[in-house]
Protein backbone atom coordinates (compact mmCIF):
# COMPACT_ATOMS: atom_id res chain seq x y z
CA UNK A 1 0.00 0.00 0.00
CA UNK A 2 2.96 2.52 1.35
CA UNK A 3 5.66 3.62 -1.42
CA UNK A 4 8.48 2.10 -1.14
CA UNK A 5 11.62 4.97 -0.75
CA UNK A 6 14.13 3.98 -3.31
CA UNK A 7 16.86 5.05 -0.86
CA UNK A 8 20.17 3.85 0.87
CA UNK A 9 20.38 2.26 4.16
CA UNK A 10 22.49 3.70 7.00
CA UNK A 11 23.18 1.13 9.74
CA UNK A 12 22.54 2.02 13.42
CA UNK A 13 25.87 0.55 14.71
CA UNK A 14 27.75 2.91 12.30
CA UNK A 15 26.93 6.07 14.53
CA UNK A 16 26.44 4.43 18.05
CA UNK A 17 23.80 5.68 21.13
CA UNK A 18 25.37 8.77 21.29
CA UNK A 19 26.11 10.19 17.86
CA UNK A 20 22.14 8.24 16.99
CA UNK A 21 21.08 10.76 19.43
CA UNK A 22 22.46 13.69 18.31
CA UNK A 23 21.54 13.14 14.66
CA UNK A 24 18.27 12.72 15.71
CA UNK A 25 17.99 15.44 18.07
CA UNK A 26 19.86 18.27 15.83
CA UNK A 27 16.61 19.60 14.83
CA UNK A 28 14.75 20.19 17.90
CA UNK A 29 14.21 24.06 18.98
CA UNK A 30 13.23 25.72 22.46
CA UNK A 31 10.45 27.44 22.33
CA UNK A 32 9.74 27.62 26.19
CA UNK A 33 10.94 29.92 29.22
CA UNK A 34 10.51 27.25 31.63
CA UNK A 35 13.23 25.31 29.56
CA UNK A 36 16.66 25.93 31.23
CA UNK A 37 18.53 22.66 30.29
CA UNK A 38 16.84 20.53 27.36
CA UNK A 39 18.99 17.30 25.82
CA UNK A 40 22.55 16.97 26.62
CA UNK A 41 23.54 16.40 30.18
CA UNK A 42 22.47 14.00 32.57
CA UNK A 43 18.76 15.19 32.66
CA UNK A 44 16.67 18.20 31.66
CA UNK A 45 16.40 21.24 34.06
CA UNK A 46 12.66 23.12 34.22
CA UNK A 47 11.35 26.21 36.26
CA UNK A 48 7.97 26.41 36.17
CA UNK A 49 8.16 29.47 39.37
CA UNK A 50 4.52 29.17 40.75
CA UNK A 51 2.90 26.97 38.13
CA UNK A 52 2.33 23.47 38.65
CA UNK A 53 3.50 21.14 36.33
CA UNK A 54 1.59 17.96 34.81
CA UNK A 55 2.78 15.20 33.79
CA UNK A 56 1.91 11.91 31.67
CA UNK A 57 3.51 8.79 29.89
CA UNK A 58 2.05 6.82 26.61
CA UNK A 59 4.01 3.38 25.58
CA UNK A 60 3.45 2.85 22.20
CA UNK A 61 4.70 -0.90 21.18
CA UNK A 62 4.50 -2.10 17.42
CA UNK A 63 1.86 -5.10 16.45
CA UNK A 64 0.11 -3.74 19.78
CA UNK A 65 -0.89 0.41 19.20
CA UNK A 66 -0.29 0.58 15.11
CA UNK A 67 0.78 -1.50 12.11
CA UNK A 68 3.73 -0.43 10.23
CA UNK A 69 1.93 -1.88 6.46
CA UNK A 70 -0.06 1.51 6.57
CA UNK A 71 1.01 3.67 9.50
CA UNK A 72 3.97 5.79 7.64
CA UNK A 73 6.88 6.60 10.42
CA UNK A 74 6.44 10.20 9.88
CA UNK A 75 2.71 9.83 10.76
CA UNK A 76 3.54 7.60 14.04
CA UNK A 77 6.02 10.07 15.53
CA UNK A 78 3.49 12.88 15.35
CA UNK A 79 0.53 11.01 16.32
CA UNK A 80 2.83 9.50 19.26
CA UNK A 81 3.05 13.11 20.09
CA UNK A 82 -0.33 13.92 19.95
CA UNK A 83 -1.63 11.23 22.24
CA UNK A 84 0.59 12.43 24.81
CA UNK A 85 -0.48 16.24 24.09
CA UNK A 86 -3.99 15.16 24.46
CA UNK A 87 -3.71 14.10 28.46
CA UNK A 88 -1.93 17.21 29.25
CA UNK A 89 -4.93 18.99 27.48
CA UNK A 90 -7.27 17.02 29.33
CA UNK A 91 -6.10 18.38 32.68
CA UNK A 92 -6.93 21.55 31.61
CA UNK A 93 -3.54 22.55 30.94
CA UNK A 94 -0.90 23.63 28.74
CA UNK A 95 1.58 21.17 27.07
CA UNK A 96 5.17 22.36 27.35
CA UNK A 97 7.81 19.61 26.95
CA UNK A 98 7.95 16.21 26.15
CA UNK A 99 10.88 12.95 26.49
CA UNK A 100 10.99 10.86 23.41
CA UNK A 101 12.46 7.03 23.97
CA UNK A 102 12.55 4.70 21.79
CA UNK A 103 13.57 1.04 21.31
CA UNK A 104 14.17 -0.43 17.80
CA UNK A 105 15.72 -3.31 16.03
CA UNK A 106 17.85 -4.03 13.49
CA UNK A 107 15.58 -3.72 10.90
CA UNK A 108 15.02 0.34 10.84
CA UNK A 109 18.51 1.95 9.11
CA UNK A 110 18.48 5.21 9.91
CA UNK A 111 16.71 6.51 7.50
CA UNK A 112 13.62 5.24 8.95
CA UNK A 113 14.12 6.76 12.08
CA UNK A 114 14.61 9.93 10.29
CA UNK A 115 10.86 10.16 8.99
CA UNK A 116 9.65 8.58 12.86
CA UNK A 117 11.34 12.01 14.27
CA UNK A 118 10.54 14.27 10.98
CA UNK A 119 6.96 13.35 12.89
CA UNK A 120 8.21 14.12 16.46
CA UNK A 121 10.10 17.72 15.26
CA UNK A 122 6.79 18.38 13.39
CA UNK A 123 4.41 17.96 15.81
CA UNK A 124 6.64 19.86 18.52
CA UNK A 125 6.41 23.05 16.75
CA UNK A 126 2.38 22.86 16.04
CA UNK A 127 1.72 21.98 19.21
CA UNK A 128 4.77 24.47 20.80
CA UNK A 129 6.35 21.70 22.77
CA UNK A 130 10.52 21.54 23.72
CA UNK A 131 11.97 17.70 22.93
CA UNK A 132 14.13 17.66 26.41
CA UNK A 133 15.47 14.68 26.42
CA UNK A 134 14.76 10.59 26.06
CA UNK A 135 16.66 7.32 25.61
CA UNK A 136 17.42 5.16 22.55
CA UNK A 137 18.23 1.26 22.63
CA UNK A 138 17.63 -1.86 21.03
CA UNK A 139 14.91 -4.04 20.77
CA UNK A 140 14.13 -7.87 19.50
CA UNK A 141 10.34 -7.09 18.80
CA UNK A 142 10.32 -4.49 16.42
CA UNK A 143 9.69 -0.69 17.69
CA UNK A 144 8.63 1.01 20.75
CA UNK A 145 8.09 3.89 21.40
CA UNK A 146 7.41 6.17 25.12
CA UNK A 147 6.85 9.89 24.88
CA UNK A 148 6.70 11.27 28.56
CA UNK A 149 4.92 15.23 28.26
CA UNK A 150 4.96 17.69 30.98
CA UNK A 151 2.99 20.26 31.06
CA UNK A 152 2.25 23.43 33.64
CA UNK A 153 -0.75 24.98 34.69
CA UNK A 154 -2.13 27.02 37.47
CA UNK A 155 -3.58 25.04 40.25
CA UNK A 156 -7.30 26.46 39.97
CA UNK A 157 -7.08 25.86 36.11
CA UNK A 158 -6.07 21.93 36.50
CA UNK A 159 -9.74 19.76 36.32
CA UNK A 160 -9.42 16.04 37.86
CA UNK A 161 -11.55 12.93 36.86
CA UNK A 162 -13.29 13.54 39.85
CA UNK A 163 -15.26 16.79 40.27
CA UNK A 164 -18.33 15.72 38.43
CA UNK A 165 -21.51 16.25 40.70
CA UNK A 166 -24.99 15.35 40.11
CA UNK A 167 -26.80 17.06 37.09
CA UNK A 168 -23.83 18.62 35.64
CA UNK A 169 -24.45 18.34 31.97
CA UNK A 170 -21.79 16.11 29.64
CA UNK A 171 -19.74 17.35 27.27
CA UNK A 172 -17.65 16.39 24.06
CA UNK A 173 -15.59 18.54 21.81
CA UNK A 174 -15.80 17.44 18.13
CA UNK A 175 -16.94 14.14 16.77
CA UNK A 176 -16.88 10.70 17.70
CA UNK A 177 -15.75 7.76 15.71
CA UNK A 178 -14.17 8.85 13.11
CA UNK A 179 -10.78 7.20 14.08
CA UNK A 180 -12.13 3.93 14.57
CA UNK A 181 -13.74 3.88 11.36
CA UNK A 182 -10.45 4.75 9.57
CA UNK A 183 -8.60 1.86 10.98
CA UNK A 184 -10.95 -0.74 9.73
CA UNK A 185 -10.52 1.23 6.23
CA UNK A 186 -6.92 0.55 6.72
CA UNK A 187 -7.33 -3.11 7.70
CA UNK A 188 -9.15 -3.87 5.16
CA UNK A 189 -7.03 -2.66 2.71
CA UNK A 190 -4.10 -3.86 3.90
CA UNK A 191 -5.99 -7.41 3.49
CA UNK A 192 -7.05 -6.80 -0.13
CA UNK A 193 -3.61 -5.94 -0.62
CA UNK A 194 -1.89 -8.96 0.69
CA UNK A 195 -4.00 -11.28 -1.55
CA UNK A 196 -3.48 -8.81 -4.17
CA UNK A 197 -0.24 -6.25 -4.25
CA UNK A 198 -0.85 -4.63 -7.63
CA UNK A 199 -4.24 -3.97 -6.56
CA UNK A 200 -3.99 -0.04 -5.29
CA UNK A 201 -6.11 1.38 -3.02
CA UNK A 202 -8.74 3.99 -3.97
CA UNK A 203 -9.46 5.79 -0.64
CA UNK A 204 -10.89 8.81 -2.13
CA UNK A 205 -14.03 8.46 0.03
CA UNK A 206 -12.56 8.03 3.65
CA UNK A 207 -10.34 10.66 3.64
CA UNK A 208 -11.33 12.30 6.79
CA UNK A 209 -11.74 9.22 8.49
CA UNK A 210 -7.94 8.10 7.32
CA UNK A 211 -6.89 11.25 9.24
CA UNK A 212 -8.42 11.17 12.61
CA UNK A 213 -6.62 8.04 12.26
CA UNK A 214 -3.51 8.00 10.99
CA UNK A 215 -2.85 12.17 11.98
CA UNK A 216 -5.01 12.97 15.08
CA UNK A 217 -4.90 16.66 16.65
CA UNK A 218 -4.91 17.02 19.82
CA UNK A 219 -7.53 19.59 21.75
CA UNK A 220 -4.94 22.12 22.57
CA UNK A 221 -7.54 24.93 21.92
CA UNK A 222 -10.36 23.70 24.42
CA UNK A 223 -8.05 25.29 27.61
CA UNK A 224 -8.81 28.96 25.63
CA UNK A 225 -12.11 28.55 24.14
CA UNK A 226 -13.44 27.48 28.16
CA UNK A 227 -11.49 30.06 29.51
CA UNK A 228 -12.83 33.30 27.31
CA UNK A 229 -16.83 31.21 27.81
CA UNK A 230 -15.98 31.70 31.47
CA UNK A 231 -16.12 28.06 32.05
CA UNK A 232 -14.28 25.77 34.18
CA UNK A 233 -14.90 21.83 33.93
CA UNK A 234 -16.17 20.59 36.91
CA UNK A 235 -14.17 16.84 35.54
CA UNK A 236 -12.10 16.08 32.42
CA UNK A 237 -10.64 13.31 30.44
CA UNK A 238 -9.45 12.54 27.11
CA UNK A 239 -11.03 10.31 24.69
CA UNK A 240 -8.66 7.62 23.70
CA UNK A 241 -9.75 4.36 24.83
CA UNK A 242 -13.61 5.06 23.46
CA UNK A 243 -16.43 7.05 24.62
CA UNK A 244 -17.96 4.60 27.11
CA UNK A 245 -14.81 3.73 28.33
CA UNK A 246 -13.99 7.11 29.67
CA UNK A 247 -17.78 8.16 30.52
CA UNK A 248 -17.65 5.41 33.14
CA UNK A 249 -13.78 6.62 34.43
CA UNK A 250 -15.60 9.77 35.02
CA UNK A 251 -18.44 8.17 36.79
CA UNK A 252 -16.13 6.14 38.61
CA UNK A 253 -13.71 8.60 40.20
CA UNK A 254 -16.61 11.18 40.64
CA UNK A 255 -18.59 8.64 42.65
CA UNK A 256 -22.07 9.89 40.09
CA UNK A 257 -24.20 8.05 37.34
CA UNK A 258 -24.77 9.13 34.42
CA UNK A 259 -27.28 9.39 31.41
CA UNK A 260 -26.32 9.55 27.79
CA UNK A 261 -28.08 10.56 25.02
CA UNK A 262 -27.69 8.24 21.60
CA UNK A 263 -29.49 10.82 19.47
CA UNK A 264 -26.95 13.42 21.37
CA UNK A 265 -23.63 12.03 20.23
CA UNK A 266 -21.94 13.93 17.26
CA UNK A 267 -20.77 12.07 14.49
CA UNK A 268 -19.44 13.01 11.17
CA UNK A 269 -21.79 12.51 8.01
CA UNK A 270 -18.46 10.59 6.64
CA UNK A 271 -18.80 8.12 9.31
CA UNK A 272 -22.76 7.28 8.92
CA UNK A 273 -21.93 6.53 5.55
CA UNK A 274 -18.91 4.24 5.81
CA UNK A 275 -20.71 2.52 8.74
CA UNK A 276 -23.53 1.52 6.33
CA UNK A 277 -20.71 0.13 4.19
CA UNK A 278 -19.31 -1.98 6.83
CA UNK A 279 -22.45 -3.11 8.12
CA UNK A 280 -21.56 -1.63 11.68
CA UNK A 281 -23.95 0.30 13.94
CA UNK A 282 -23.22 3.74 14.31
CA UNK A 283 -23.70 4.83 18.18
CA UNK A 284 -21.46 1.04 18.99
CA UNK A 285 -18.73 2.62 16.71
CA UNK A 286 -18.96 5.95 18.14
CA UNK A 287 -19.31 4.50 22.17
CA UNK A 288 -16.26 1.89 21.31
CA UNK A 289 -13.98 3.69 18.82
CA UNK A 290 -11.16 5.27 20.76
CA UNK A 291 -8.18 7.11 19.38
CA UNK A 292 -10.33 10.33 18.66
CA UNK A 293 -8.65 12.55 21.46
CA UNK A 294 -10.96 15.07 21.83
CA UNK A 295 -12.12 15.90 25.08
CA UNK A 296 -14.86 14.77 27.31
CA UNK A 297 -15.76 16.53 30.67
CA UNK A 298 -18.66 18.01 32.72
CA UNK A 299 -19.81 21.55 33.62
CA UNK A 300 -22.29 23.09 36.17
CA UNK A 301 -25.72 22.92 34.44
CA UNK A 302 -26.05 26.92 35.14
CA UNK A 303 -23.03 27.42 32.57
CA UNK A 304 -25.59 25.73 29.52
CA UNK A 305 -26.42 28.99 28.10
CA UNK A 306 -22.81 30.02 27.65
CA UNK A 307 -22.05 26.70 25.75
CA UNK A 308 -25.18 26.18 23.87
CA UNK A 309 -25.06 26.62 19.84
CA UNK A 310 -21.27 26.63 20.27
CA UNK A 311 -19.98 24.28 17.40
CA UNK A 312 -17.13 22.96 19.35
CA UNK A 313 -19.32 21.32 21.96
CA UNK A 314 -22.17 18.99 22.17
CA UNK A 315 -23.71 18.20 25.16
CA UNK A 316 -24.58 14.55 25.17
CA UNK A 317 -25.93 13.80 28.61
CA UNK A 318 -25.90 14.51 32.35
CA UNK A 319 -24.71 13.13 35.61
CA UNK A 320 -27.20 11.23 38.28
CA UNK A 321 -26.67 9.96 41.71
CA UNK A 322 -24.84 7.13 41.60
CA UNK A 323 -27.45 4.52 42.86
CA UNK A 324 -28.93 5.51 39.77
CA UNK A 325 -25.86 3.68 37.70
CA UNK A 326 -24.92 4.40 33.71
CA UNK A 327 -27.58 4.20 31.15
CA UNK A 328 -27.35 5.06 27.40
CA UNK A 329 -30.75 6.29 26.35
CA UNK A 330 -31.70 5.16 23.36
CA UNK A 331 -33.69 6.84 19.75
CA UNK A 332 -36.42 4.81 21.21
CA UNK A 333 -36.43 6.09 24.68
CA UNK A 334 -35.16 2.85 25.91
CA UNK A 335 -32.62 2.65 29.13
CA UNK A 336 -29.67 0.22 28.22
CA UNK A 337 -26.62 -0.38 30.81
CA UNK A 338 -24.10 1.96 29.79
CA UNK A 339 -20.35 -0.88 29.33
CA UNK A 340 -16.76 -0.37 29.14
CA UNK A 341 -16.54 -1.63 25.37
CA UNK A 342 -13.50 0.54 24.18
CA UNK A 343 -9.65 -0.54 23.85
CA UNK A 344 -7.62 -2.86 26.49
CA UNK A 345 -4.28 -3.34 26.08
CA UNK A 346 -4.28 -6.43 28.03
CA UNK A 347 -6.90 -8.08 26.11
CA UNK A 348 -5.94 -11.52 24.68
């Protein structure tokens, strides 16, 4: 499916851990006060004064999180990025360096590791992060990857999992699904292709759903766009693992119930469609999906007029005591147990 690079092959061994790094690291600016020492010494140095900082770790291992037949390197290091971004974002505040490690086998020359950091260097200056530092070694299962992000914010800014009360109102920022949808695209054409190589893909018609998968954003703006509606989340989270999945986190750690609203959830108009294709119901694609990272989180039900109408937001539901337990309520007005159906890593 991927073009093959007609290009030469630099071995790993010929510039060692050291001189990998710094080839691989030449490219990376500062862009942040708080940055005092970045990659060179024995770790990085950061002064945040009175801001508190945030911090989060994503291990990304290959066969596991993404499949190298249609995930181009250049793609994985910025969407490696962006998943890390996206749980700085969802603690309400503002991403500001990240670690890159990775472990990798004999297989990737350098070159390869070239486009997996043209990704990283990329998606550091969109998303105005400093590359501080990491580790590099050598692996016998392909490649792994850990990005560790750090990010500061005020304390009154940061929102927790657990501040949702009763009848706040449930939010999501963009649509759901879309992600999900795009990988089975992917899967299925990297199946046609293995019975048939010289039969190329026409993907003309999943183009945004491609995307969300294979190039993700994370919801850097959400932090602004709350603060100028003169809201503050009452609970947040990111939407990685799929929409029930983190619903019921919330729930969980906010000791509420909740209701959710099928005819509520926002999906895009490219999804409905492609679902019909695959024969898949919408609302199980859009509750299971994962990997959309936009952000899910609560607000006081006074602060409805100020989001209402907004197009970034769509209020899907609202919390209940938590005797009441998790219901999705259905087109038909019918009360189904809301499950966990989203990604586990430690799934068989």
């Amino acid at each position: 499916m991927l073009e093959n690079k007609d290009q030469s092959r630099t071995n790993l061994s010929q510039l060692g851990e050291f001189g990998l790094i710094e080839h691989l690291t030449k490219n990376f600016t500062i862009n942040q006060e708080s940055t005092l020492k970045s990659i060179g010494d024995d770790a990085a140095v950061l002064n945040f004064g009175d801001k508190k900082a945030v911090i989060s770790t994503d291990l990304l291992v290959e066969g596991v999180h993404f499949d190298l037949a249609y995930m181009p390197l250049k793609h994985l290091g910025y969407k490696a990025v962006v998943a890390n971004v996206s749980d700085i974002c969802a603690m309400n505040a503002t991403p500001t360096q990240i670690t890159v490690s990775i472990a990798v086998s004999n297989r990737f020359p350098l070159e390869a590791l070239e486009e997996l950091f043209e990704g990283v260097t990329l998606a550091s200056k969109i998303y105005n992060v400093d590359v501080i530092g990491g580790d590099t070694t050598s692996s016998q299962k392909g490649l792994i990857i850990s990005i560790t992000a750090i990010g500061e914010a005020n304390l009154e800014d940061i929102v927790y999992r657990n501040g949702a009360k009763e009848n706040d109102l449930l939010v999501v920022s963009g649509d759901i699904g879309a992600a999900y949808m795009g990988l089975q695209v992917l899967e299925r054409e990297k199946q046609v292709f293995q019975v048939n190589p010289n039969n190329q893909p026409v993907l003309d018609d999943y183009t945004y759903l491609i995307e969300r998968q294979l190039k993700p954003e994370a919801r850097n703006d959400i932090k602004e766009l709350l603060k100028k509606l003169e809201i503050k989340p009452t609970s947040m989270i990111d939407i990685s693992d799929g929409l029930s999945s983190e619903i019921l986190h919330l729930c969980k750690q906010s000791n509420v119930g909740c209701n959710l609203y099928e005819e509520k959830i926002p999906v895009d108009p490219q999804l409905i469609n492609v679902c019909e294709e695959f024969n898949l119901d919408i609302t199980t694609v859009a509750l299971s999906g994962g990997e959309d990272y936009e952000l899910l989180f609560t607000i006081k039900m006074e602060d409805f007029d100020k989001i209402k109408g907004n197009p970034n937001f769509t209020v899907i539901g609202h919390m209940v005591a938590a005797t009441e337990g998790n219901h999705l309520i259905t087109r038909a007005n019918t009360k189904i147990e809301l499950k966990a159906r989203g990604w586990n890593a430690l799934s068989e």
